[in-house]
C-alpha atoms as a PDB file:
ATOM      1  CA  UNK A   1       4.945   0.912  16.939  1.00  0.00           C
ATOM      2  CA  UNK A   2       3.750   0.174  20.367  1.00  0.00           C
ATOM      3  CA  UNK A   3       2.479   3.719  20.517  1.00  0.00           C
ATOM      4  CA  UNK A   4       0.056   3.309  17.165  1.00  0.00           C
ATOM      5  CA  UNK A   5      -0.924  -0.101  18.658  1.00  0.00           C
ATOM      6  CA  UNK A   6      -2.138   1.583  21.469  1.00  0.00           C
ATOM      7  CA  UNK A   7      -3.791   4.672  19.362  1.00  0.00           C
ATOM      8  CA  UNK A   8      -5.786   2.006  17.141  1.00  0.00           C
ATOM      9  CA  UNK A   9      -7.144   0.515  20.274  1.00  0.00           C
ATOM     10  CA  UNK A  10      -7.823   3.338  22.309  1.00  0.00           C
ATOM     11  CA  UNK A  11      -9.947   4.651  19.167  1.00  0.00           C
ATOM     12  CA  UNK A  12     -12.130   1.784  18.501  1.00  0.00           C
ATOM     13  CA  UNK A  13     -14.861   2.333  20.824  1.00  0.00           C
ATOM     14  CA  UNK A  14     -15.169   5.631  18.910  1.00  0.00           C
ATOM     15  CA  UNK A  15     -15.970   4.104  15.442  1.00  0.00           C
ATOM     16  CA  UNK A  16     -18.350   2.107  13.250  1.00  0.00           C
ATOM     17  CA  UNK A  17     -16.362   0.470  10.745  1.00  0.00           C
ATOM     18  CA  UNK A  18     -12.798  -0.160   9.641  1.00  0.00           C
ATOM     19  CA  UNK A  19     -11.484   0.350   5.859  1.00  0.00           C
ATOM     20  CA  UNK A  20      -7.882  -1.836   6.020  1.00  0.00           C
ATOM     21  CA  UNK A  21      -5.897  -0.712   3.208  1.00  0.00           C
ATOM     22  CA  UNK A  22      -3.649  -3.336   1.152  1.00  0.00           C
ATOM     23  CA  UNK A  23      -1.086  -2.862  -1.747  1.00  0.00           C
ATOM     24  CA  UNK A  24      -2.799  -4.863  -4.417  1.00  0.00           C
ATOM     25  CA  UNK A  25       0.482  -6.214  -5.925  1.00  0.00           C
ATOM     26  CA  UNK A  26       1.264  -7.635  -2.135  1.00  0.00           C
ATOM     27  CA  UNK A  27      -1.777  -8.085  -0.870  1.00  0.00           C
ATOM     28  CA  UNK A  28      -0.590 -10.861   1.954  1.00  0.00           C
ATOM     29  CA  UNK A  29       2.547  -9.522   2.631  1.00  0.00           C
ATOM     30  CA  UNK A  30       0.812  -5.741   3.160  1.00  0.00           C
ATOM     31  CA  UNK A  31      -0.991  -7.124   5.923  1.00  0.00           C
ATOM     32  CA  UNK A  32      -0.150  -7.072   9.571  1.00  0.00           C
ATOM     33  CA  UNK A  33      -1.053 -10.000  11.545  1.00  0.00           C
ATOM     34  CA  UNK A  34      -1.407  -8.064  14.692  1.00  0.00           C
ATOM     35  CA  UNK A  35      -4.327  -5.907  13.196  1.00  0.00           C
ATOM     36  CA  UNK A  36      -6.986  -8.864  13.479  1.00  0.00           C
ATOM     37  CA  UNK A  37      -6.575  -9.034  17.179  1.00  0.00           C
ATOM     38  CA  UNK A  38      -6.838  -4.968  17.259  1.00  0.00           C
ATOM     39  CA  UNK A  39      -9.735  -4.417  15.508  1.00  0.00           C
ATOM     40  CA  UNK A  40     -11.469  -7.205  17.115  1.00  0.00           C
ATOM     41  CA  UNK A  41     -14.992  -7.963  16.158  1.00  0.00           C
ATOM     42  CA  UNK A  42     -15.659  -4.613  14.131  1.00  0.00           C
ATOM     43  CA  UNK A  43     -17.326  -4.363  10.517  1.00  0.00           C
ATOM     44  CA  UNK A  44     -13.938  -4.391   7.813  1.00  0.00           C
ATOM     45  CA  UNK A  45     -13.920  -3.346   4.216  1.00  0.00           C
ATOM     46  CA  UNK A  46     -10.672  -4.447   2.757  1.00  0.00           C
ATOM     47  CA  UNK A  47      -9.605  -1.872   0.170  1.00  0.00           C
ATOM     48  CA  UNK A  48      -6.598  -3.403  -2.352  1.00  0.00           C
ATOM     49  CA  UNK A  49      -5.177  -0.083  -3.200  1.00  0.00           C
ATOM     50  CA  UNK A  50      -2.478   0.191  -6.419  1.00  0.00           C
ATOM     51  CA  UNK A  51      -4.698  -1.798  -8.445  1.00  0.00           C
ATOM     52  CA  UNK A  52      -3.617   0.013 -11.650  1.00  0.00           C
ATOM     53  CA  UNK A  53      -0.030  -1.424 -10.925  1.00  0.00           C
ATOM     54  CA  UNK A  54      -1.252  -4.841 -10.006  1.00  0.00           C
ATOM     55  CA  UNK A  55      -2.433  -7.970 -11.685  1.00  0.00           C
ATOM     56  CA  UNK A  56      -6.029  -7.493 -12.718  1.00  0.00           C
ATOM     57  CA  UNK A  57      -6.648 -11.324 -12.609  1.00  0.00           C
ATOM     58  CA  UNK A  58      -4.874 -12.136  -9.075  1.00  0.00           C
ATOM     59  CA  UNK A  59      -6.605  -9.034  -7.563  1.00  0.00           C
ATOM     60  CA  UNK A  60      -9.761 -10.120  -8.578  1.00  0.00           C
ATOM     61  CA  UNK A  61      -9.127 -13.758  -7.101  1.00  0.00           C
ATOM     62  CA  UNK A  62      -7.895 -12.091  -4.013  1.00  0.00           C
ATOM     63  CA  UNK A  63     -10.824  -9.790  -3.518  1.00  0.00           C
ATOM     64  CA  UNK A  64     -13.415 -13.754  -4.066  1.00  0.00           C
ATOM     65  CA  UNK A  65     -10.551 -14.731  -1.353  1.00  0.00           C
ATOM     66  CA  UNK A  66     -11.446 -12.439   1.461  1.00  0.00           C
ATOM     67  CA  UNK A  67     -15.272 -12.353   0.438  1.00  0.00           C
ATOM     68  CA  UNK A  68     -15.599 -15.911   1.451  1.00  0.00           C
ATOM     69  CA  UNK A  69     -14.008 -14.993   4.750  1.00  0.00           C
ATOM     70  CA  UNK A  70     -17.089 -12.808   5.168  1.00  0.00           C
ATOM     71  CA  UNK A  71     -15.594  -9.411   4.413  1.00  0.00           C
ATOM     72  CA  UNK A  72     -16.490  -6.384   1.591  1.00  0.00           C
ATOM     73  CA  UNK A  73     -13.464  -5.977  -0.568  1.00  0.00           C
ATOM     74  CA  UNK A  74     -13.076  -3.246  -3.019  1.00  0.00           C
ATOM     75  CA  UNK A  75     -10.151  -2.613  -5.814  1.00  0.00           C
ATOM     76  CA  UNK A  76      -8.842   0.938  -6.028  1.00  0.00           C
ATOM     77  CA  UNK A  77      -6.414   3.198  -7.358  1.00  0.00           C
ATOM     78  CA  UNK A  78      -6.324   5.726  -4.864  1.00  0.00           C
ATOM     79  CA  UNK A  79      -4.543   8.474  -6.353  1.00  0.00           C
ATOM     80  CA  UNK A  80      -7.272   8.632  -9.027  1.00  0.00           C
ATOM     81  CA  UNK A  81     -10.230   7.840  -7.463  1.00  0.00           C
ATOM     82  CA  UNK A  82     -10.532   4.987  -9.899  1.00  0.00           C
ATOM     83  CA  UNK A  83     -12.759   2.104  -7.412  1.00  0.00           C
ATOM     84  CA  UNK A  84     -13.795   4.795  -4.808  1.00  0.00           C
ATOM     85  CA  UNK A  85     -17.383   5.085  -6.529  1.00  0.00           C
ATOM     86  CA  UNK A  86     -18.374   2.085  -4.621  1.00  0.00           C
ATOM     87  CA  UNK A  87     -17.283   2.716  -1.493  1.00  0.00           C
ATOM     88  CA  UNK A  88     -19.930   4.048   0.252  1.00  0.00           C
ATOM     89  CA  UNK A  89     -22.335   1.055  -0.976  1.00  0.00           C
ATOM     90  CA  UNK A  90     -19.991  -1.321   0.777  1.00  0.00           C
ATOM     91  CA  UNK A  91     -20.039   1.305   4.080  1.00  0.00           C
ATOM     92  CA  UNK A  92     -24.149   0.620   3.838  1.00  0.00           C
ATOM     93  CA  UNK A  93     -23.388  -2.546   3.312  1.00  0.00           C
ATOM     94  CA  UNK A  94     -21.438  -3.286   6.480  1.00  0.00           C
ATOM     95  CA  UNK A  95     -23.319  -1.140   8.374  1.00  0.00           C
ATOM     96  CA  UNK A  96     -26.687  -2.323   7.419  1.00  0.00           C
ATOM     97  CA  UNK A  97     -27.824  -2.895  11.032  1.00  0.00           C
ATOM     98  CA  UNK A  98     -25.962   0.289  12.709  1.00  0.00           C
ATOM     99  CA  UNK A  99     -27.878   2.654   9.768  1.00  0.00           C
ATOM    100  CA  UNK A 100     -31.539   0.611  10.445  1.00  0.00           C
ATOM    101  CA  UNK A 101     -30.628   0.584  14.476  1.00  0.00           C
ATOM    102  CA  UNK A 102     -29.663   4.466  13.886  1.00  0.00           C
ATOM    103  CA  UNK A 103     -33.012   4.994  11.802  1.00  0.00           C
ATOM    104  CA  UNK A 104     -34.966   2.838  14.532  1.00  0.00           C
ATOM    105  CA  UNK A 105     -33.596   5.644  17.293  1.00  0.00           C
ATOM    106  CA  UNK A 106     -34.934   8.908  15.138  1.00  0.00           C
ATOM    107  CA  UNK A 107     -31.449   9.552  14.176  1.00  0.00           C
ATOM    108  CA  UNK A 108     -31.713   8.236  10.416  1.00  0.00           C
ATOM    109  CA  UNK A 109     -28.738   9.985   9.138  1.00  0.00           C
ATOM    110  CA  UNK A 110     -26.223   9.859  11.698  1.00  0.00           C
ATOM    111  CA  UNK A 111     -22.931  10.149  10.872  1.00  0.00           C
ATOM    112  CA  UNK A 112     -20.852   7.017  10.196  1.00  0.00           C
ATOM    113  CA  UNK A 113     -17.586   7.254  11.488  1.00  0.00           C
ATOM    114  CA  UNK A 114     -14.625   4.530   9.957  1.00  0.00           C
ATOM    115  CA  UNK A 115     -11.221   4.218  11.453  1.00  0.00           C
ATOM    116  CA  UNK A 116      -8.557   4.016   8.352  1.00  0.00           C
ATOM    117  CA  UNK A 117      -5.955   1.452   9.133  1.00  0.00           C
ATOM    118  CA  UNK A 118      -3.075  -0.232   6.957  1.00  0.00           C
ATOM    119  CA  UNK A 119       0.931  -0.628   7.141  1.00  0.00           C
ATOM    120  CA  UNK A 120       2.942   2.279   5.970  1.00  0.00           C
ATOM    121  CA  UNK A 121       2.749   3.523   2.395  1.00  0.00           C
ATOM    122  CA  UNK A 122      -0.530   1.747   1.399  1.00  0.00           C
ATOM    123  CA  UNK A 123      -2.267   4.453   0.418  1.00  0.00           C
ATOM    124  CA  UNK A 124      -4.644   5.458   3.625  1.00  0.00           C
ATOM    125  CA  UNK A 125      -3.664   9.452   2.845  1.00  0.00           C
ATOM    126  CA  UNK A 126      -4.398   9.326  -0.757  1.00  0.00           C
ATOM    127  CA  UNK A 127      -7.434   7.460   0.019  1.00  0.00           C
ATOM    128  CA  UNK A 128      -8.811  10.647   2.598  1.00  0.00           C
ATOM    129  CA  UNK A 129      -7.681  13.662   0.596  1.00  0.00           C
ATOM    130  CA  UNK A 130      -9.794  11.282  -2.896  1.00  0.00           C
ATOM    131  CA  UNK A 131     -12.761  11.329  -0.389  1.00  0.00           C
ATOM    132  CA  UNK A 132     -12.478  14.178   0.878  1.00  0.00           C
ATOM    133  CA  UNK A 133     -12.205  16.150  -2.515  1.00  0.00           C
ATOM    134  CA  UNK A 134      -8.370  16.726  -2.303  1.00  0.00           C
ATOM    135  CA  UNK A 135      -6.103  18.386   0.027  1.00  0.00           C
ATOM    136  CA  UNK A 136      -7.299  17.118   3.175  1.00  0.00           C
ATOM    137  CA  UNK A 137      -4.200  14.987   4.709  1.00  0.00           C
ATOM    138  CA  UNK A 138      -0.725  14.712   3.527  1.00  0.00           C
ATOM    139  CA  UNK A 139       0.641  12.282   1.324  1.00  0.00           C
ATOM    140  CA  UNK A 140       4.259  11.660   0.710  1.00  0.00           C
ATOM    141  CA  UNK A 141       5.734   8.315  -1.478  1.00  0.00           C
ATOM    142  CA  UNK A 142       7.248   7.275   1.860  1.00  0.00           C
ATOM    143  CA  UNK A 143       6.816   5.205   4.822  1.00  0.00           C
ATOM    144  CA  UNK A 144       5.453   7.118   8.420  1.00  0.00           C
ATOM    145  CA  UNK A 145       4.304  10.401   7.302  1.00  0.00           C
ATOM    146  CA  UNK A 146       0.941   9.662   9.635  1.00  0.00           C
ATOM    147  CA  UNK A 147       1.875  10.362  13.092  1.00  0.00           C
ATOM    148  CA  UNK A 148      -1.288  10.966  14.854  1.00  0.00           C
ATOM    149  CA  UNK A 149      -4.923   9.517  14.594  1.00  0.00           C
ATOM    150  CA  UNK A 150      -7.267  12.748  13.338  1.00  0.00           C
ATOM    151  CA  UNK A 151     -10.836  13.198  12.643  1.00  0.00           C
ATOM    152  CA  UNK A 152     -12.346  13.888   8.842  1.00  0.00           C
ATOM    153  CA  UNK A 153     -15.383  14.978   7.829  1.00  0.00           C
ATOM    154  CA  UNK A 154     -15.518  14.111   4.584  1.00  0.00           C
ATOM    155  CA  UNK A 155     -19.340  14.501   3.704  1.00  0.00           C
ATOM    156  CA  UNK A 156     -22.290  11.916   2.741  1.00  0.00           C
ATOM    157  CA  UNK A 157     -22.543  11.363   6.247  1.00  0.00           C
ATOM    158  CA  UNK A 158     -19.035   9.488   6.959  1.00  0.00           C
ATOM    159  CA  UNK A 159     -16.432  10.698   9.283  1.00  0.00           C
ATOM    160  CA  UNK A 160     -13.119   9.279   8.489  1.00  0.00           C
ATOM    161  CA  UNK A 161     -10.157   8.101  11.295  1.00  0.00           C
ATOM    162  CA  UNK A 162      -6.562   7.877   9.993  1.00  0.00           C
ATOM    163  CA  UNK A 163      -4.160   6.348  12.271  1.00  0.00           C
ATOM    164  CA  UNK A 164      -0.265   6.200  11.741  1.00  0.00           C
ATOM    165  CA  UNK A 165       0.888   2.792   9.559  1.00  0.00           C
ATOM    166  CA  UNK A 166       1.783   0.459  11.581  1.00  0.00           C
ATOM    167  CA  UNK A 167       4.115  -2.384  11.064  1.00  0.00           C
ATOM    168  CA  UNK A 168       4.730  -5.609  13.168  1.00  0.00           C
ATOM    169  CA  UNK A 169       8.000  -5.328  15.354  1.00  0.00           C
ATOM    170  CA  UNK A 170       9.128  -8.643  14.009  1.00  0.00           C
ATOM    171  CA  UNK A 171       9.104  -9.933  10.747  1.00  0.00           C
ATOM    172  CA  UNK A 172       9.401 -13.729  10.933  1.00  0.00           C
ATOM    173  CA  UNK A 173       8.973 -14.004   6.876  1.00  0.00           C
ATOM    174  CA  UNK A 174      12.113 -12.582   5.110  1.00  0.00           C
ATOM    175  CA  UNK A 175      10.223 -12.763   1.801  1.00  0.00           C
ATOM    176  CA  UNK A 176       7.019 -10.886   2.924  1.00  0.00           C
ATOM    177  CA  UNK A 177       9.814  -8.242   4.530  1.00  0.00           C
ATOM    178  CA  UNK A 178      11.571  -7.822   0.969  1.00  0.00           C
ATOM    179  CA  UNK A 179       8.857  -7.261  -0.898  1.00  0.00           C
ATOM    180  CA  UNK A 180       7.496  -4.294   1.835  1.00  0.00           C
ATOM    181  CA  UNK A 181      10.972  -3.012   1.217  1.00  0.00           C
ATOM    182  CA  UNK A 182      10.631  -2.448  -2.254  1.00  0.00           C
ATOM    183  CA  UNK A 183       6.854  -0.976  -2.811  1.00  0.00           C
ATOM    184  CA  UNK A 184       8.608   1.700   0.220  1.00  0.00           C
ATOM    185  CA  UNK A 185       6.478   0.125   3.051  1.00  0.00           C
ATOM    186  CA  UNK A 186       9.457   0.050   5.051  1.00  0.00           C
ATOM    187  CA  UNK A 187      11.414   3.341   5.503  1.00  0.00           C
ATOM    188  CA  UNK A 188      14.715   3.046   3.255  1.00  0.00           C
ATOM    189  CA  UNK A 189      16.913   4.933   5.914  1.00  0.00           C
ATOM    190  CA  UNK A 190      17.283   1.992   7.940  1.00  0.00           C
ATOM    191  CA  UNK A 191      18.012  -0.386   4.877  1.00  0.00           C
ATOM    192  CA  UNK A 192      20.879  -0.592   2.467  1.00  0.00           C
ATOM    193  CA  UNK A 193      19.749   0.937  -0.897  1.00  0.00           C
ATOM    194  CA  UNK A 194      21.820  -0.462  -3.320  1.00  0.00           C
ATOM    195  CA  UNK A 195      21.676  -4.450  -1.917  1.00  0.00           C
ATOM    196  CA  UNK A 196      17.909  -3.736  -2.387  1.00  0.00           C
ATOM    197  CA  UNK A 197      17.401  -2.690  -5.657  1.00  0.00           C
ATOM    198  CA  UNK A 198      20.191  -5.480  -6.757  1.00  0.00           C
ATOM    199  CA  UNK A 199      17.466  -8.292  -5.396  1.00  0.00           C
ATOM    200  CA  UNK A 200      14.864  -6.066  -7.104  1.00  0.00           C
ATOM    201  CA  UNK A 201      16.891  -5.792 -10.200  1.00  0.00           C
ATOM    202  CA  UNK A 202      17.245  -9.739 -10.216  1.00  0.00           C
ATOM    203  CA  UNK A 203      13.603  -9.930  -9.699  1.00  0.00           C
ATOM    204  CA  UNK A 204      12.577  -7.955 -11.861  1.00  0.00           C
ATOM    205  CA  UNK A 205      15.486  -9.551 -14.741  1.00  0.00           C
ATOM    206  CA  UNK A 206      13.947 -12.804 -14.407  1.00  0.00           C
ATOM    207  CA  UNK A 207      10.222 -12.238 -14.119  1.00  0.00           C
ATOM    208  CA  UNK A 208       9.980  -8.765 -16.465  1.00  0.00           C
ATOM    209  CA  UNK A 209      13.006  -8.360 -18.006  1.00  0.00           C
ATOM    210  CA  UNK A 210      11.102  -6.444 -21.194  1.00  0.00           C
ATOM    211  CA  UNK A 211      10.437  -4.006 -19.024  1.00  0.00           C
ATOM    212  CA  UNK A 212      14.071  -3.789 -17.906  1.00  0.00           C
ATOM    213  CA  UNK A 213      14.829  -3.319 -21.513  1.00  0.00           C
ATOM    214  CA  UNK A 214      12.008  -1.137 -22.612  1.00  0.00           C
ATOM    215  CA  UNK A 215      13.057   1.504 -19.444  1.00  0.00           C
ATOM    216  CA  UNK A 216      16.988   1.182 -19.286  1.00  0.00           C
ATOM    217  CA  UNK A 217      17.785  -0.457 -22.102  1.00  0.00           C
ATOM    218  CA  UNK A 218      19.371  -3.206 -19.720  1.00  0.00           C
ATOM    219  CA  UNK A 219      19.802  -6.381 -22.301  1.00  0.00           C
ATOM    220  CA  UNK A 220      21.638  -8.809 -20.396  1.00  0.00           C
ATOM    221  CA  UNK A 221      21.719 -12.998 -19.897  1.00  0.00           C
ATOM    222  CA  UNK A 222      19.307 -14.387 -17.709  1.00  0.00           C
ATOM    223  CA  UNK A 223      20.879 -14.913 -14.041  1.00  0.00           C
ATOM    224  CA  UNK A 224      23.069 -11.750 -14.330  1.00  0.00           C
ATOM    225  CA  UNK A 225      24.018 -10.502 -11.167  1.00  0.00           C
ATOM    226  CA  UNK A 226      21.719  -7.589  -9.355  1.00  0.00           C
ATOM    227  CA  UNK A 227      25.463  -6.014  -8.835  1.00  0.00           C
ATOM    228  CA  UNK A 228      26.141  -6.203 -12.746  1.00  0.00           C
ATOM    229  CA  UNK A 229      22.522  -4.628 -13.512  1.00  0.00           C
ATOM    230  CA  UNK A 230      22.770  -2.024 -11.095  1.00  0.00           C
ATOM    231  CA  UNK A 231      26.075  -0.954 -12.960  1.00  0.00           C
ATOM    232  CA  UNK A 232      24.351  -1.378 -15.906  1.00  0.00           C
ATOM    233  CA  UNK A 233      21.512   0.490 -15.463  1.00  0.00           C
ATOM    234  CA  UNK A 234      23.688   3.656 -13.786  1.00  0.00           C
ATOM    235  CA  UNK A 235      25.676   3.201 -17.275  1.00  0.00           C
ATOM    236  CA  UNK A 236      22.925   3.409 -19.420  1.00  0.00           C
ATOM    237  CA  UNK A 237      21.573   6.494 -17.647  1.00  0.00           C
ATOM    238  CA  UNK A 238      25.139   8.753 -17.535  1.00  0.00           C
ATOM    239  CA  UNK A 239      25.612   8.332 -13.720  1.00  0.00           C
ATOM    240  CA  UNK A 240      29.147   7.728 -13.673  1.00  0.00           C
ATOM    241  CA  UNK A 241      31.622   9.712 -11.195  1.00  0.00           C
ATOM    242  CA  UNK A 242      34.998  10.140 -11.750  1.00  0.00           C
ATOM    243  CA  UNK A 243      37.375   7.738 -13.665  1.00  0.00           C
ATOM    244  CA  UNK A 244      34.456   6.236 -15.361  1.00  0.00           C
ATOM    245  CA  UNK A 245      32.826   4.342 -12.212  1.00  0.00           C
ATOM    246  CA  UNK A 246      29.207   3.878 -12.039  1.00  0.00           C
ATOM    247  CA  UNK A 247      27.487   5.769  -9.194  1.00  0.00           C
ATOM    248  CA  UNK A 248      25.298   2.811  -7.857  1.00  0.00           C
ATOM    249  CA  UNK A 249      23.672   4.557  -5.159  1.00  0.00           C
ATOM    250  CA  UNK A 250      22.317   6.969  -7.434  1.00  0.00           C
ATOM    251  CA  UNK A 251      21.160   4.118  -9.190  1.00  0.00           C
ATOM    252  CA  UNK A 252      19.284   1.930  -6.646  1.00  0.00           C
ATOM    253  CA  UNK A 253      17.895   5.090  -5.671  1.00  0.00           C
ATOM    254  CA  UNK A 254      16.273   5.577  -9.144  1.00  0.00           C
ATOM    255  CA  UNK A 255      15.208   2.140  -9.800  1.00  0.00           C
ATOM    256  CA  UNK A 256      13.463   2.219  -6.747  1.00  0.00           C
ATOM    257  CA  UNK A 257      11.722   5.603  -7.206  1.00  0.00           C
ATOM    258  CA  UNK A 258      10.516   4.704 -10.600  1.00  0.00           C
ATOM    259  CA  UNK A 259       9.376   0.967  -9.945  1.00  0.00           C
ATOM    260  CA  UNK A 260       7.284   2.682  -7.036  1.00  0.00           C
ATOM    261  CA  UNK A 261       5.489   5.142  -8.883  1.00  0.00           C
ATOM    262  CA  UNK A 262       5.031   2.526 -11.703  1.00  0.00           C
ATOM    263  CA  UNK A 263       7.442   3.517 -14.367  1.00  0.00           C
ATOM    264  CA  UNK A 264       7.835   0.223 -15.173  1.00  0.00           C
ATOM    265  CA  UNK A 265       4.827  -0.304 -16.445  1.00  0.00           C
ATOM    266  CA  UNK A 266       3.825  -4.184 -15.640  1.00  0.00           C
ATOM    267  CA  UNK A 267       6.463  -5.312 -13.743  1.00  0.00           C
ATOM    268  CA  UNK A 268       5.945  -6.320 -10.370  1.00  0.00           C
ATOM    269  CA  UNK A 269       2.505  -6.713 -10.398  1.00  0.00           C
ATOM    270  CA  UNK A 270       2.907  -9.533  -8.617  1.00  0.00           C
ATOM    271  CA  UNK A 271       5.459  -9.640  -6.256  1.00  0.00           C
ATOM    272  CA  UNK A 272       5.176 -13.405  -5.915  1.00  0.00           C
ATOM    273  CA  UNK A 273       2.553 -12.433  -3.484  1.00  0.00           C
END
């Protein structure tokens, strides 16, 4: 990460503005503490992305929350577009001075150029190829599939930066760190699958368990084990192996895909975020 540190701050002196991207359901845990001392004193617009799978009311507390601390914060589904509409009004509206300054030189019309920043799987891809009309930058449900900062010219007169996620090298808050690991933030080859989606199951079995029902027909006392749901939930959906046994891995591997992509419908909206 030291390398993507160093690309972000190399780059600054080369843009306007800066759009942070945020998960919506996770909004404080999505954020990485180091970025406020990288991007220094520039402009921010705070985008919540994954609205549609987040609390309507908490997002819209969250977005008064970083007003008052003087920035523009928008609510978006990326994928969609749903949000986007107003982005360029809060782009004019952070840039208010750097348009009049631009118009002031003769060169009313410039080009603003925005550097695209955010932890990994937050959305910053699906966010380009929405602005830029589709097909413009890769996007994979996965953490890291940025690797290099590069240039788009998306039209409207804005030039758009992404730079690789980047994620602190430390995580002091085991909490924020387990709920990164289950929206994919953090890349699931260097965690252990099923132990994950057993804390998500249990999560998810206390706080939504309708939704535990209404997808895998998992009806099951409050406080069950994540162990015991996990086998459930493989049961319910056929994956057994041989002699009956419950492929688990298989199953934690499912749950997560699913509660990612919001097959779940409400649940984790929240996140206790």
């Amino acid at each position: 990460m030291a390398r993507t540190r160093r690309l972000i701050k190399e780059s600054l002196s080369l843009v306007d503005a800066v759009t942070e991207l945020k998960d919506a359901r996770i909004p404080q845990s999505s954020t990485n503490p180091e970025l406020n001392e990288l991007i220094e004193n520039k402009p921010r617009i705070i985008l919540l992305n994954k609205c549609d799978l987040a609390d309507e009311k908490t997002t819209k507390e969250w977005i008064s929350f970083y007003e008052s601390q003087g920035h523009v914060c928008l609510a978006a589904d990326c994928r969609t577009g749903r949000g986007l509409g107003a982005y360029r009004g809060a782009v004019n509206k952070v840039l208010k001075d750097k348009i009049a300054l631009n118009a002031e030189k003769g060169m009313a019309g410039k080009a603003l150029r925005i550097m695209v920043v955010g932890i990994p799987n937050t959305g910053k891809s699906s966010f380009i190829n929405r602005m830029a009309g589709g097909g413009k930058a890769k996007v994979e449900d996965r953490a890291g599939v940025t690797r290099h900062n590069k240039w788009y010219v998306i039209g409207n007169g804005l030039e758009l930066l992404d730079t690789p996620g980047v994620l602190w090298p430390k995580f002091d808050d085991h909490q924020a760190a387990q709920r990164l690991a289950f929206t994919g933030a953090i890349n699931d080859d260097v965690l252990d699958i099923e132990a994950l989606a057993m804390l998500l199951l249990e999560y998810l079995h206390e706080a939504y368990p309708q939704a535990l029902t209404a997808r895998y027909k998992i009806n099951l006392p409050e406080g069950t084990e994540g162990r015991i749901l996990l086998e459930e939930l493989g049961r319910k959906r056929g994956m057994l192996v041989s002699g009956g046994e419950v492929n688990t891995e298989r199953a934690a591997i499912t749950l997560l895909d699913e509660f990612r992509s919001g097959k779940l419908g409400t649940a984790g909206r929240r996140l206790g975020d």
